[in-house]
Protein backbone atom coordinates (compact mmCIF):
# COMPACT_ATOMS: atom_id res chain seq x y z
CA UNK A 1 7.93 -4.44 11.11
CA UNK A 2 5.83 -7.04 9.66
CA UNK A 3 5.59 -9.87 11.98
CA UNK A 4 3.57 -13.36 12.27
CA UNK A 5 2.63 -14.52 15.76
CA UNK A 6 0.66 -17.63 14.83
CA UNK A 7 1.68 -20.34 17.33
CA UNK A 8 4.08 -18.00 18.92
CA UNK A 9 6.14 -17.84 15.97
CA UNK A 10 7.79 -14.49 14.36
CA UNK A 11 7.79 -14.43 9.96
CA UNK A 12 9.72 -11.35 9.12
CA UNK A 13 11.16 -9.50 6.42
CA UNK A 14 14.78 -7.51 6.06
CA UNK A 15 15.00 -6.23 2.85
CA UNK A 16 17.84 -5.38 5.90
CA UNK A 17 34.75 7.64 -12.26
CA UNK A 18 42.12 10.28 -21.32
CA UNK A 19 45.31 11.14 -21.09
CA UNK A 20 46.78 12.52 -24.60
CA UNK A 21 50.37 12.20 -25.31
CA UNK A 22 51.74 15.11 -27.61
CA UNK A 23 54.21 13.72 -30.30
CA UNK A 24 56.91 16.47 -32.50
CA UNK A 25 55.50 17.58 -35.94
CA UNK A 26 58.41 16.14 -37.71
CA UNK A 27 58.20 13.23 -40.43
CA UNK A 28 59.46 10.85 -37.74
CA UNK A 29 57.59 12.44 -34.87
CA UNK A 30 54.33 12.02 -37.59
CA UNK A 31 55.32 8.25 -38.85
CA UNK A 32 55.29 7.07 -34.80
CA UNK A 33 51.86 8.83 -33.90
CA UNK A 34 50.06 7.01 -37.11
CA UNK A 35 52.08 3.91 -36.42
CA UNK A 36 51.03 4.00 -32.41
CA UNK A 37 47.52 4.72 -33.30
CA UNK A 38 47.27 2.02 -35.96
CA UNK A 39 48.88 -0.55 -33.05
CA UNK A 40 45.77 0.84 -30.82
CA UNK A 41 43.25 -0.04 -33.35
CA UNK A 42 44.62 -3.13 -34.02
CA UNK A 43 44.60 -4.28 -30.50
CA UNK A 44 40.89 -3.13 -30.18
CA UNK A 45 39.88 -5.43 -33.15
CA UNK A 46 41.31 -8.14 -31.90
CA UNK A 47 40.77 -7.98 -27.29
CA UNK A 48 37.89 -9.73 -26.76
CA UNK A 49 34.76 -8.77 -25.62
CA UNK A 50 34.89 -10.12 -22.50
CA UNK A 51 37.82 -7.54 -21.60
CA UNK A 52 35.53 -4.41 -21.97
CA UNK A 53 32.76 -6.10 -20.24
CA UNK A 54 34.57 -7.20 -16.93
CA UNK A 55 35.45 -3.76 -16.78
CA UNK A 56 31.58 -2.64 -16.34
CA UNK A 57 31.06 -5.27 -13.66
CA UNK A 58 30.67 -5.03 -9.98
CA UNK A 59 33.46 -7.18 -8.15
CA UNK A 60 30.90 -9.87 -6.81
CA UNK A 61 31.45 -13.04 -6.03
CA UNK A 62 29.08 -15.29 -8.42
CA UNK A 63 26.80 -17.74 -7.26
CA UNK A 64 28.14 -20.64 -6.25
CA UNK A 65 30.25 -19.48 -4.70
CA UNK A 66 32.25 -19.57 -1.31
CA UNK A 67 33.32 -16.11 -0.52
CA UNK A 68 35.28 -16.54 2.49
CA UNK A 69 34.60 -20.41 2.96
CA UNK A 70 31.29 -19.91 3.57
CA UNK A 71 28.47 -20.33 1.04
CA UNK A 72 25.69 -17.85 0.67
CA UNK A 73 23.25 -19.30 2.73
CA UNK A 74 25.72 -19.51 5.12
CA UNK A 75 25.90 -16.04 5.57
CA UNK A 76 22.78 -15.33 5.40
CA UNK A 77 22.70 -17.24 8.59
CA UNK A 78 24.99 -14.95 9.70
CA UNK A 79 23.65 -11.64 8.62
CA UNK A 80 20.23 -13.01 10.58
CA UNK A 81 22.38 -13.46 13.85
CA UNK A 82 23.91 -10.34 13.52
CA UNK A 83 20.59 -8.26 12.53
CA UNK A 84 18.73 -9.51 15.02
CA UNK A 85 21.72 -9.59 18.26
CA UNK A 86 21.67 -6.03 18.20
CA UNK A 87 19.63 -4.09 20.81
CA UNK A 88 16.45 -1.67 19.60
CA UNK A 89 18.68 1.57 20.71
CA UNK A 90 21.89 0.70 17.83
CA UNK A 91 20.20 -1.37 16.15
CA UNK A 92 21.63 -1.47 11.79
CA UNK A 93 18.11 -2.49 10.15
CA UNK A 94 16.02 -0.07 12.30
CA UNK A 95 18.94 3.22 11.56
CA UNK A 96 17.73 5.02 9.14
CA UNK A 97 21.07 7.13 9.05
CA UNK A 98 24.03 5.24 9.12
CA UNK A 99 25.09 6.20 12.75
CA UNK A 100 24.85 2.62 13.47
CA UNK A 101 26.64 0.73 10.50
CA UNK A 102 29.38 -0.44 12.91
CA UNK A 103 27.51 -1.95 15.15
CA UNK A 104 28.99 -5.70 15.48
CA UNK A 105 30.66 -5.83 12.83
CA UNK A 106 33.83 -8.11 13.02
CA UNK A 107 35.80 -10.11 10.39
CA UNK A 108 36.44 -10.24 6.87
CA UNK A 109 32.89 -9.29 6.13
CA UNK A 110 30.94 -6.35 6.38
CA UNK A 111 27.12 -6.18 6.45
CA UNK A 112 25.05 -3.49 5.27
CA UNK A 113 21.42 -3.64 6.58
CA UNK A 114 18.17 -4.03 5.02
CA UNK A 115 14.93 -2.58 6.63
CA UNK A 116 11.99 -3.91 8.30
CA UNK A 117 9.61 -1.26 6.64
CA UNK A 118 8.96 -0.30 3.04
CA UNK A 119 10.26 3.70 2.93
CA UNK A 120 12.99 4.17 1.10
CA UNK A 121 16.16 4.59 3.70
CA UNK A 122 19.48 6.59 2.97
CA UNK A 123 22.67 5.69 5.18
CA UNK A 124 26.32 7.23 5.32
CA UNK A 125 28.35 4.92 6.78
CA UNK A 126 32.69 4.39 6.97
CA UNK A 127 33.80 0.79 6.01
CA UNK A 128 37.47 0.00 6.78
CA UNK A 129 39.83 -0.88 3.84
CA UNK A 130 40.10 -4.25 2.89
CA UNK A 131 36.62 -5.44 4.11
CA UNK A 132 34.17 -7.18 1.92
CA UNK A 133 30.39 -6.18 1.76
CA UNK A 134 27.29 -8.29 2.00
CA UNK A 135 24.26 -6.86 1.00
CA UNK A 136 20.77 -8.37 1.87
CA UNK A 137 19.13 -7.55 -1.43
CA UNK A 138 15.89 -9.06 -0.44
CA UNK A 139 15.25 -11.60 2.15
CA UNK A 140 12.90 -13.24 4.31
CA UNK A 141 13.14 -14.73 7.85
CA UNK A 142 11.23 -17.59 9.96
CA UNK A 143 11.60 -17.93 13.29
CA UNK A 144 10.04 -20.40 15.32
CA UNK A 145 9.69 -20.63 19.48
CA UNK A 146 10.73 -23.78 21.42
CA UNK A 147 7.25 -24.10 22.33
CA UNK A 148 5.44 -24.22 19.21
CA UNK A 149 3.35 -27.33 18.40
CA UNK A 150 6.08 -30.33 17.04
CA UNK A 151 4.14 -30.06 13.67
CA UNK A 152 5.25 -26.40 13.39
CA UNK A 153 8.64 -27.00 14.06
CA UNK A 154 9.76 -29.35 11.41
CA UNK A 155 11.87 -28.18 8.37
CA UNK A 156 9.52 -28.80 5.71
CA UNK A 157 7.36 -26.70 7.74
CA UNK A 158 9.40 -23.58 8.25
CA UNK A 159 10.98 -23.81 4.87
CA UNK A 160 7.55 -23.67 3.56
CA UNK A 161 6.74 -20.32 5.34
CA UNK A 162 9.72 -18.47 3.39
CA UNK A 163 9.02 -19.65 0.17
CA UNK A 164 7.26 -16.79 -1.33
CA UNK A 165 10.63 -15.47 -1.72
CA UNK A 166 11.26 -17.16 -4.91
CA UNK A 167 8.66 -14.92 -6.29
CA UNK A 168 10.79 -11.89 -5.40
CA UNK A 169 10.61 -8.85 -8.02
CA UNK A 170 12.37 -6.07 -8.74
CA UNK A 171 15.47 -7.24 -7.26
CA UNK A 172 18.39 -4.43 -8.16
CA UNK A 173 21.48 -3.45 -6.90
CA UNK A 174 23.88 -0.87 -8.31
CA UNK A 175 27.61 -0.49 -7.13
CA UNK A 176 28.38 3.38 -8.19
CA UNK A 177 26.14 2.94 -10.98
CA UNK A 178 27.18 -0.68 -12.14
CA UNK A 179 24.44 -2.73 -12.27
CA UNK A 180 24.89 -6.33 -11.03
CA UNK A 181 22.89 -8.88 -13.59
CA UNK A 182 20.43 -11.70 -12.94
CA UNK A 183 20.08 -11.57 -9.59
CA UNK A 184 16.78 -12.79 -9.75
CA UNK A 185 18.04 -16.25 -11.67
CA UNK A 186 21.79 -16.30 -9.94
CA UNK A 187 21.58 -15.08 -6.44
CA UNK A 188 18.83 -16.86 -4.56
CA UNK A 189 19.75 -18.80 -1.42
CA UNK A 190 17.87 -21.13 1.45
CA UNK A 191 20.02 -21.12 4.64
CA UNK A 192 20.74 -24.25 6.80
CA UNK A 193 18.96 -23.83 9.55
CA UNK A 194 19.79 -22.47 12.33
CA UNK A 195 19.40 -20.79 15.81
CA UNK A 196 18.88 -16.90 16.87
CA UNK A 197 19.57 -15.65 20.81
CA UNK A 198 18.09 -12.83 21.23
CA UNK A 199 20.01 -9.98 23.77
CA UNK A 200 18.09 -7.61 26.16
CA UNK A 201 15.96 -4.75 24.30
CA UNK A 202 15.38 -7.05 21.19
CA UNK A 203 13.54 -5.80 18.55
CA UNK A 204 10.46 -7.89 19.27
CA UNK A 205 10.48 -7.31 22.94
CA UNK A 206 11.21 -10.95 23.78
CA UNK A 207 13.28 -11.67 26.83
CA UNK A 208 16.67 -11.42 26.91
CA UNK A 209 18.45 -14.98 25.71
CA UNK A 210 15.41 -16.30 24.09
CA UNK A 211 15.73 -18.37 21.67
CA UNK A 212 14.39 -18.65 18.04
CA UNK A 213 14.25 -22.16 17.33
CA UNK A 214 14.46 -23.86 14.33
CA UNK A 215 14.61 -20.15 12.30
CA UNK A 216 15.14 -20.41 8.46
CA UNK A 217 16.19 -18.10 5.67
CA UNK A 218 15.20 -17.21 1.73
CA UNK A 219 16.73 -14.65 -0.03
CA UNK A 220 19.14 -12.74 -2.31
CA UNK A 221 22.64 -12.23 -1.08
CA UNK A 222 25.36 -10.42 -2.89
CA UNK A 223 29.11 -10.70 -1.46
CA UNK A 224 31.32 -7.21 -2.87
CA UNK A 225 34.88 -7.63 -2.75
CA UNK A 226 36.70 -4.67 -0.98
CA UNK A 227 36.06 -1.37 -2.50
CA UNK A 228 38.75 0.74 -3.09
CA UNK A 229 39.68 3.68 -1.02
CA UNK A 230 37.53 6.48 -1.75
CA UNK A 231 33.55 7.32 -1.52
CA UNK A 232 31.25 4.66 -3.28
CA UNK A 233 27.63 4.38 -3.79
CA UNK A 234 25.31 0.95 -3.18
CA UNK A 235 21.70 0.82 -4.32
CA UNK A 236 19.57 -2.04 -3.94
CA UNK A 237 15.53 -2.96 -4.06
CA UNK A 238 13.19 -5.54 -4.18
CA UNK A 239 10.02 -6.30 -3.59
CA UNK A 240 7.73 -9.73 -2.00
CA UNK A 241 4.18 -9.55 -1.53
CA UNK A 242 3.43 -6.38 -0.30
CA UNK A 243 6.69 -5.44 0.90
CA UNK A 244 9.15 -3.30 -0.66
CA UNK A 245 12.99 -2.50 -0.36
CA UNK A 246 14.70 0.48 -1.46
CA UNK A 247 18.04 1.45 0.50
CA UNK A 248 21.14 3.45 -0.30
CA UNK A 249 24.46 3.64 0.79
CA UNK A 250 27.12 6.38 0.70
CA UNK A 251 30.13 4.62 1.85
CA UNK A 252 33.61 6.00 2.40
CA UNK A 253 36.08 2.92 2.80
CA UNK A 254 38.95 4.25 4.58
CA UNK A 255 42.33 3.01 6.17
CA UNK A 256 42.22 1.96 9.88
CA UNK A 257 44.57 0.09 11.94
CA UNK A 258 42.47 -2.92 11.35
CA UNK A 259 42.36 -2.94 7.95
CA UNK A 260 43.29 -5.53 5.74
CA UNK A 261 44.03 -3.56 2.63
CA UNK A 262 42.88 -0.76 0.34
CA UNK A 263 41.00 -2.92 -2.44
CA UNK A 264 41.62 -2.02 -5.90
């Protein structure tokens, strides 16, 4: 879990599927197959392209915008306060199974978790119908104490320490096999700033309520609309510095009484 404790202060990382008709052999029978399969032609020629490329891409929100009324960096915000209010023992980021995906989750949005370590992790996990998914594709935390020095604490300060993150590579994701495009250009975000309190058995051994203080986030966000019902595969990387992401989900989304829907 790389961490920086200059000043007090904690820098981390979180990169948390044809039918034929049969027709009669008679001259009629004959005439309407032709005459249905020149109609199909036709309407190929002329759909536009658009039509067969919106079928090939992953129902994400684009950048810009509010999925939810919230913008991106406003959930980043809240994928940091959820990552990091969740005790050591059922803790997303550090499961490196699944057995944990529903921990704190609530609302509209589900998140899947990054990882604070560079292996490769593989989760199973059951998402209720009807939620959307956020996926941390890459990002990169700074959280400072109440006690640092005042010159540490400003926001040009802290916004500085998570800028590397607009040198982010390899930034993928796949949605069962669907590549989302231009991440890299489209996706980045800078959160508001904003305010972590820890709980007992934190992940950096803090006390329980302390606070992070201003804390600041840079990153890559994607927001999925709810899958269908059924088993789906996520895939995302990246990479900053010398750290690396690579995690995959097998998710089965699946009707429970608090589900809003079955997608489509």
């Amino acid at each position: 879990m790389p961490r920086d404790h200059a000043g007090g202060t904690i820098h981390l990382e979180a990169h948390m599927a044809s039918r034929s008709r049969s027709f009669s052999n008679d001259s009629n029978g004959t005439r309407l197959l032709v005459a249905c399969r020149i109609l199909a032609i036709l309407a190929l020629a002329l759909a536009p392209a658009s039509a067969f490329a919106d079928s090939n891409k992953p129902r994400v929100f684009p950048p810009g915008a509010e999925p939810y009324d919230q913008s991106y960096g406003e959930w980043a915000v809240d994928w940091w306060q959820w990552a990091l209010s969740q005790p050591v023992a059922a803790n997303p980021v550090l499961d490196t199974t699944g057995v944990q995906c529903a921990e704190g989750q609530r609302g509209q949005v589900w998140f899947l978790a990054g990882s604070f370590g560079s292996a490769p992790v593989t989760r199973t996990c059951t998402v209720p119908a009807g939620k959307a998914l956020l996926i941390p594709v890459l990002n990169l935390g700074y959280f400072a104490f109440p006690d640092d020095p005042p010159a540490t604490r400003t926001e040009a300060y802290v916004r500085e320490q998570v800028s590397s993150m607009v040198n982010a590579t390899n930034l993928t994701t796949t949605i069962d096999d669907v590549s989302v495009p231009d991440i890299k250009n489209g996706y980045f975000e800078e959160s508001p700033l904003f305010k972590v309190i820890l709980p007992a058995n934190n992940v950096f051994g803090l006390p329980d309520g302390f606070h992070l203080d201003p804390s600041v986030d840079a990153g890559y966000y994607l927001v999925v609309k709810p899958l269908a019902l059924g088993e789906h595969t996520i895939h995302f990387t990246g990479s900053n510095g010398g750290f690396s992401s690579d995690i995959t989900y097998f998710i089965t989304v699946a009707r429970s009484e608090d589900s809003d829907g079955d997608g489509d």
